[in-house]
Protein backbone atom coordinates (compact mmCIF):
# COMPACT_ATOMS: atom_id res chain seq x y z
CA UNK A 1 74.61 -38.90 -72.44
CA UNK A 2 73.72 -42.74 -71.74
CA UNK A 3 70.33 -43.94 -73.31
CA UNK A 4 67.33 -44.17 -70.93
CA UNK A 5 64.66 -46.44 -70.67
CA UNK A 6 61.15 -46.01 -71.16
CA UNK A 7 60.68 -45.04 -67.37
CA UNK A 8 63.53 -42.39 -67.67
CA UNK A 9 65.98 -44.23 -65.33
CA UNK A 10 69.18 -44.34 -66.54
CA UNK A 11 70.71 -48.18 -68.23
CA UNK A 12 73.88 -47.72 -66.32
CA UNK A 13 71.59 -48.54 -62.94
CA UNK A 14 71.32 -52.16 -64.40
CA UNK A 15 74.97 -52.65 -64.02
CA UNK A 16 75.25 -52.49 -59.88
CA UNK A 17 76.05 -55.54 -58.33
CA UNK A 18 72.93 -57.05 -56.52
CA UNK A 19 74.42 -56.09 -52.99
CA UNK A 20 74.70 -52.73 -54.06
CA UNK A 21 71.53 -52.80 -55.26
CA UNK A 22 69.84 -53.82 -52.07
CA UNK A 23 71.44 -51.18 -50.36
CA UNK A 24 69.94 -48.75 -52.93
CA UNK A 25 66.72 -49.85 -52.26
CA UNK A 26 67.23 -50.31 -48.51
CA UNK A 27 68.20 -46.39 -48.76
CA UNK A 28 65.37 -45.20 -50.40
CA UNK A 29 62.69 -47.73 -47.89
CA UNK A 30 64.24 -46.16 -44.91
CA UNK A 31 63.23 -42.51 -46.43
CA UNK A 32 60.37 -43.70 -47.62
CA UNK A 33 58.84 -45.56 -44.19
CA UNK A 34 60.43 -42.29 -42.28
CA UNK A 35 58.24 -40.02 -44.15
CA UNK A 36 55.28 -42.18 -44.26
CA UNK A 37 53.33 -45.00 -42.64
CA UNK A 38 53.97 -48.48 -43.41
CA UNK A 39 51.15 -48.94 -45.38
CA UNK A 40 51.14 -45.79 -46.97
CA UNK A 41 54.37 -47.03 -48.99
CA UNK A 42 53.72 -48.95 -51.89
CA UNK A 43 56.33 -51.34 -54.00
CA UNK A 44 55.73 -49.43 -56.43
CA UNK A 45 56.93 -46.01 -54.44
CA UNK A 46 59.81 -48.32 -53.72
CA UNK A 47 60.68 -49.12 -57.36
CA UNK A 48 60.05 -45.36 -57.94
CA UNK A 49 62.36 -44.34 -55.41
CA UNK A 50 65.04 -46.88 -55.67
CA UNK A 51 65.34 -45.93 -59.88
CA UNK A 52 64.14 -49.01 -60.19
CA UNK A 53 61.29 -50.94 -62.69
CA UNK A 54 58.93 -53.25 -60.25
CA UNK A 55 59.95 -55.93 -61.47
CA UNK A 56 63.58 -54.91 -60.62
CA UNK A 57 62.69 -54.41 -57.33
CA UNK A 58 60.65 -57.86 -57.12
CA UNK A 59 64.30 -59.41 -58.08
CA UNK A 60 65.60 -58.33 -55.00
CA UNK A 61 62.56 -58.38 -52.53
CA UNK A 62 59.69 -60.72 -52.39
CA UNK A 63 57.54 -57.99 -50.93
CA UNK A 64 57.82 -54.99 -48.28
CA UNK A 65 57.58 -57.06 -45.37
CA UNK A 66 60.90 -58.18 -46.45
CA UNK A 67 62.47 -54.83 -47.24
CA UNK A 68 60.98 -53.73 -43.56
CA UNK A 69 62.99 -56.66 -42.07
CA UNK A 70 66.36 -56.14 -44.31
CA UNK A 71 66.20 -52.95 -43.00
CA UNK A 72 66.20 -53.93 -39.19
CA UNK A 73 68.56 -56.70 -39.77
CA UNK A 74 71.08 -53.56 -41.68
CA UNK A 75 70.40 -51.95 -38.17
CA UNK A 76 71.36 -54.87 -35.89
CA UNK A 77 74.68 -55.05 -37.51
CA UNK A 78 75.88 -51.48 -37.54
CA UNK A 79 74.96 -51.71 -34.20
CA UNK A 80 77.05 -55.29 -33.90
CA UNK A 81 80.35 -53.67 -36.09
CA UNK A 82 80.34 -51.03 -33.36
CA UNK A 83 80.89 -53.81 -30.74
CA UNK A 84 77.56 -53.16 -29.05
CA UNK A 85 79.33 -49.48 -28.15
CA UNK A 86 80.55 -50.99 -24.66
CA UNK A 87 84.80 -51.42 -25.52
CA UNK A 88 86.43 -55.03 -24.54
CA UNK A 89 89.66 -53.32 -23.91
CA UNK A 90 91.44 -52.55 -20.28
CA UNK A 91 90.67 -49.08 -20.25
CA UNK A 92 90.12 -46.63 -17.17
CA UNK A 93 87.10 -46.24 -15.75
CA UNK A 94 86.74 -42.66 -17.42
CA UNK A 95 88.26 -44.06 -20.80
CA UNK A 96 85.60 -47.11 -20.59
CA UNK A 97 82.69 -44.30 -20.03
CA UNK A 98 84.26 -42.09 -23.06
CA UNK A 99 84.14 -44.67 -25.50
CA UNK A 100 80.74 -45.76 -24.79
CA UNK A 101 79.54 -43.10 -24.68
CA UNK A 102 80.99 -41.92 -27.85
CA UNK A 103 80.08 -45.08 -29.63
CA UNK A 104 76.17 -44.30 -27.86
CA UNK A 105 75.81 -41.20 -29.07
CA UNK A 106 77.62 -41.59 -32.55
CA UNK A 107 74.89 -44.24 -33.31
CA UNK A 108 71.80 -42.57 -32.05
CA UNK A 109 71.92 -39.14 -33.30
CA UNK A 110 72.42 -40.46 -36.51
CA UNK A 111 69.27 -39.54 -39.33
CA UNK A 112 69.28 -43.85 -39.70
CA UNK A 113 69.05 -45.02 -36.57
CA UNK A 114 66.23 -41.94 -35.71
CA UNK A 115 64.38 -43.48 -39.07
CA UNK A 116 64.53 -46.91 -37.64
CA UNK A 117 63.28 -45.78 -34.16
CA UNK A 118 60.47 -43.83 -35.57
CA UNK A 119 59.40 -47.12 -37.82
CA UNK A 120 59.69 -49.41 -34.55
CA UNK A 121 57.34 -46.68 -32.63
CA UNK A 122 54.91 -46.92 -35.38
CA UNK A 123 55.11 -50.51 -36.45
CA UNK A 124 55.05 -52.03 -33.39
CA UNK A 125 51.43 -52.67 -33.26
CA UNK A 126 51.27 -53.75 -36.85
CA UNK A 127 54.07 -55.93 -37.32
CA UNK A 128 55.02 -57.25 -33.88
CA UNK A 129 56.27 -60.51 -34.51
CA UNK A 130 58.62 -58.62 -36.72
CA UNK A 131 59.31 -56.10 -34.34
CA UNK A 132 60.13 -58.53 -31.49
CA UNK A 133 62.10 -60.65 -33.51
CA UNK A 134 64.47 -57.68 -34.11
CA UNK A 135 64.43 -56.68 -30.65
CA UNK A 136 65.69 -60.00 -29.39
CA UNK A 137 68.21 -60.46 -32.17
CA UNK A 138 69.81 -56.80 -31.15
CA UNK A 139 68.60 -56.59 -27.73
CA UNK A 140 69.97 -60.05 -26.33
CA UNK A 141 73.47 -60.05 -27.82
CA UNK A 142 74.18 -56.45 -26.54
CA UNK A 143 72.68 -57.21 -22.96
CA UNK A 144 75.09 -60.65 -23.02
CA UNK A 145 78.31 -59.01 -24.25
CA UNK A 146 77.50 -56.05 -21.81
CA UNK A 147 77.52 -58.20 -18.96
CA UNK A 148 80.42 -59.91 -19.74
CA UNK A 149 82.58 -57.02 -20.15
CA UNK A 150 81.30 -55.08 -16.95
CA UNK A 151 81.83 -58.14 -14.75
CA UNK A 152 85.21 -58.36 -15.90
CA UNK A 153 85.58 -54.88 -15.03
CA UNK A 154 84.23 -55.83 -11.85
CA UNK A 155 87.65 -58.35 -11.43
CA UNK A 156 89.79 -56.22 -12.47
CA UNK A 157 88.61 -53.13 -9.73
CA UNK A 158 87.62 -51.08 -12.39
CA UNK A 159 84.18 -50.77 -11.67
CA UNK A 160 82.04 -50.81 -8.79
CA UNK A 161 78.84 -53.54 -8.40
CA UNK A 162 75.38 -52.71 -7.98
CA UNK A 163 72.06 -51.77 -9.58
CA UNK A 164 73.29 -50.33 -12.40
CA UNK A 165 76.17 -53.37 -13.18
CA UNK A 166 73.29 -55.79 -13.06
CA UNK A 167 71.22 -54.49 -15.17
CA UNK A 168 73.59 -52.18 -17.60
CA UNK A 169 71.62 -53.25 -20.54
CA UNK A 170 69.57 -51.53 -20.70
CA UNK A 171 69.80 -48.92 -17.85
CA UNK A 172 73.11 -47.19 -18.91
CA UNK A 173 71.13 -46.82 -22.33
CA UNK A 174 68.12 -44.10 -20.45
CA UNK A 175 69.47 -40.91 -21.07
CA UNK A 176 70.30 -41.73 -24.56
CA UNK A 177 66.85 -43.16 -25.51
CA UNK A 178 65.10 -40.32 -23.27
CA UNK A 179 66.87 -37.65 -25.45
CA UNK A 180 66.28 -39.50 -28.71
CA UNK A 181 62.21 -40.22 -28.00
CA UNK A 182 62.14 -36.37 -26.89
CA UNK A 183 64.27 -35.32 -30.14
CA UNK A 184 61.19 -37.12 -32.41
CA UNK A 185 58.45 -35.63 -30.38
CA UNK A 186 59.79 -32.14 -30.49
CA UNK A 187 61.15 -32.61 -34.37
CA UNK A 188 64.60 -32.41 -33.47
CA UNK A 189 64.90 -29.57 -30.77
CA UNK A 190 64.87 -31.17 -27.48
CA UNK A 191 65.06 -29.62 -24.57
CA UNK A 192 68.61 -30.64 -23.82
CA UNK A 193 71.65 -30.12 -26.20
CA UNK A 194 73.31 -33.63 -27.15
CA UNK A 195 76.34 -32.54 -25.52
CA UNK A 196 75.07 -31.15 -22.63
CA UNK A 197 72.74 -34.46 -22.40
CA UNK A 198 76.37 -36.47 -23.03
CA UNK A 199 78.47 -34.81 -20.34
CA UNK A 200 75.74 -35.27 -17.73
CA UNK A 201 75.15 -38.69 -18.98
CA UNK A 202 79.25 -39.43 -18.23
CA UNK A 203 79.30 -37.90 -15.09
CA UNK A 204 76.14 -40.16 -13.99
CA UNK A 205 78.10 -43.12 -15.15
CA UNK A 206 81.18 -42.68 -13.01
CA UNK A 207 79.33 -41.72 -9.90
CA UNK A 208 77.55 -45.00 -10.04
CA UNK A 209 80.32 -46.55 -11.51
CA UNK A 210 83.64 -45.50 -9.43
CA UNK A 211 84.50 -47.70 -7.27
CA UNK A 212 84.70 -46.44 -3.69
C-alpha cells in the first residue's frame, strides 16, 4: 500500500508530469462547473476534486478564472484536431455530408462538449469578455476554413451556391445546436432521437446542397 499524506491523497499523485496534471484538474473543473454554478465552485473544491493540496493546485492555476479559460481553450482544439468537422478531401456530395455530419454529431453528443455548452449558457453574463474571446477564437477559424472548403466545392460542381453556402457557418450547424439546447432543457430526452435528428439533418443538407 503506498503511504498517504495527511489529506489522504495518495504520494504517487505527486509524480504526474505537470501536463498530466492539468488535465486532471481540467477533468475534475469541467464536473465540477457542470454540476454547479461558477461561483458556487471554490479552489478549494478544485484541489479537493483534482486529489490535489491547494497549494498544488495554485502551482498549476493562478486562480479559477484561469482553469474556466484552460478549459475553453481544451475545447477549441478538440474541436480544431477534428478539422472543424467539415473534410478538405474530394469527396461526393453525400460522402462530404457523411463525414460532417459524423464529425458534428461525434463532438456534440459528447458529456464534454454538453458540460462546456451548459457553462457558456450560464457564464455568459458573468464572464463575457471570456466568453467572447472563446467564441471568436473557435467561431472565426471554423466559419473561415468552412468557407474555403465549400467554395471549392463550389469549383469543382460538387455543391450547389446559395443561402446556405454563404453562410454555412453557422447555418449547417442548426439542427445540431437545436437538438443539443433541447437535450439540456429536457435532461437528456429530447424530443427527437440523435439519429433520427442526424438522418433528417443529411437529407436537409443535400437538398440544399445538390446541385441541380
Amino acid at each position: 500500500m503506498p503511504t498517504k499524506k495527511n489529506n489522504d491523497v495518495p504520494d504517487k499523485r505527486r509524480y504526474l508530469p505537470s501536463v498530466a496534471r492539468k488535465e486532471e484538474i481540467l477533468d475534475a473543473a469541467l464536473i465540477e462547473f457542470a454540476d454547479r454554478t461558477y461561483n458556487a465552485v471554490s479552489m478549494e473544491r478544485l484541489a479537493e476534486c483534482a486529489g490535489l493540496s491547494k497549494a498544488g493546485i495554485y502551482a498549476h492555476f493562478k486562480s479559477k478564472e484561469e482553469i474556466f479559460h484552460a478549459l475553453l481553450e481544451r475545447t477549441t482544439k478538440q474541436i480544431c484536431d477534428s478539422q472543424g468537422w467539415l473534410p478538405d478531401e474530394d469527396l461526393t456530395l453525400p460522402e462530404l455530408v457523411d463525414v460532417y455530419l459524423d464529425r458534428l454529431y461525434a463532438t456534440f453528443s459528447s458529456p464534454a462538449t454538453m458540460s462546456i455548452y451548459r457553462l457558456l449558457l450560464a457564464e455568459s453574463a458573468r464572464t463575457p469578455e471570456l466568453v467572447q474571446r472563446w467564441h471568436n477564437e473557435v467561431a472565426h477559424g471554423l466559419k473561415e476554413r468552412a468557407q474555403l472548403i465549400i467554395q471549392r466545392n463550389i469549383e469543382r460542381d460538387i455543391i450547389r451556391p446559395g443561402v446556405l453556402t454563404e453562410h454555412f457557418f453557422p447555418l449547417a450547424l442548426a439542427p445540431a445546436l437545436l437538438w443539443l439546447s433541447s437535450s439540456m432543457l429536457s435532461r437528456g430526452n429530447p424530443s427527437i432521437a440523435l439519429v433520427q435528428l442526424q438522418d433528417a439533418h443529411r437529407q436537409l443538407l443535400l437538398e440544399l446542397l445538390e446541385p441541380r
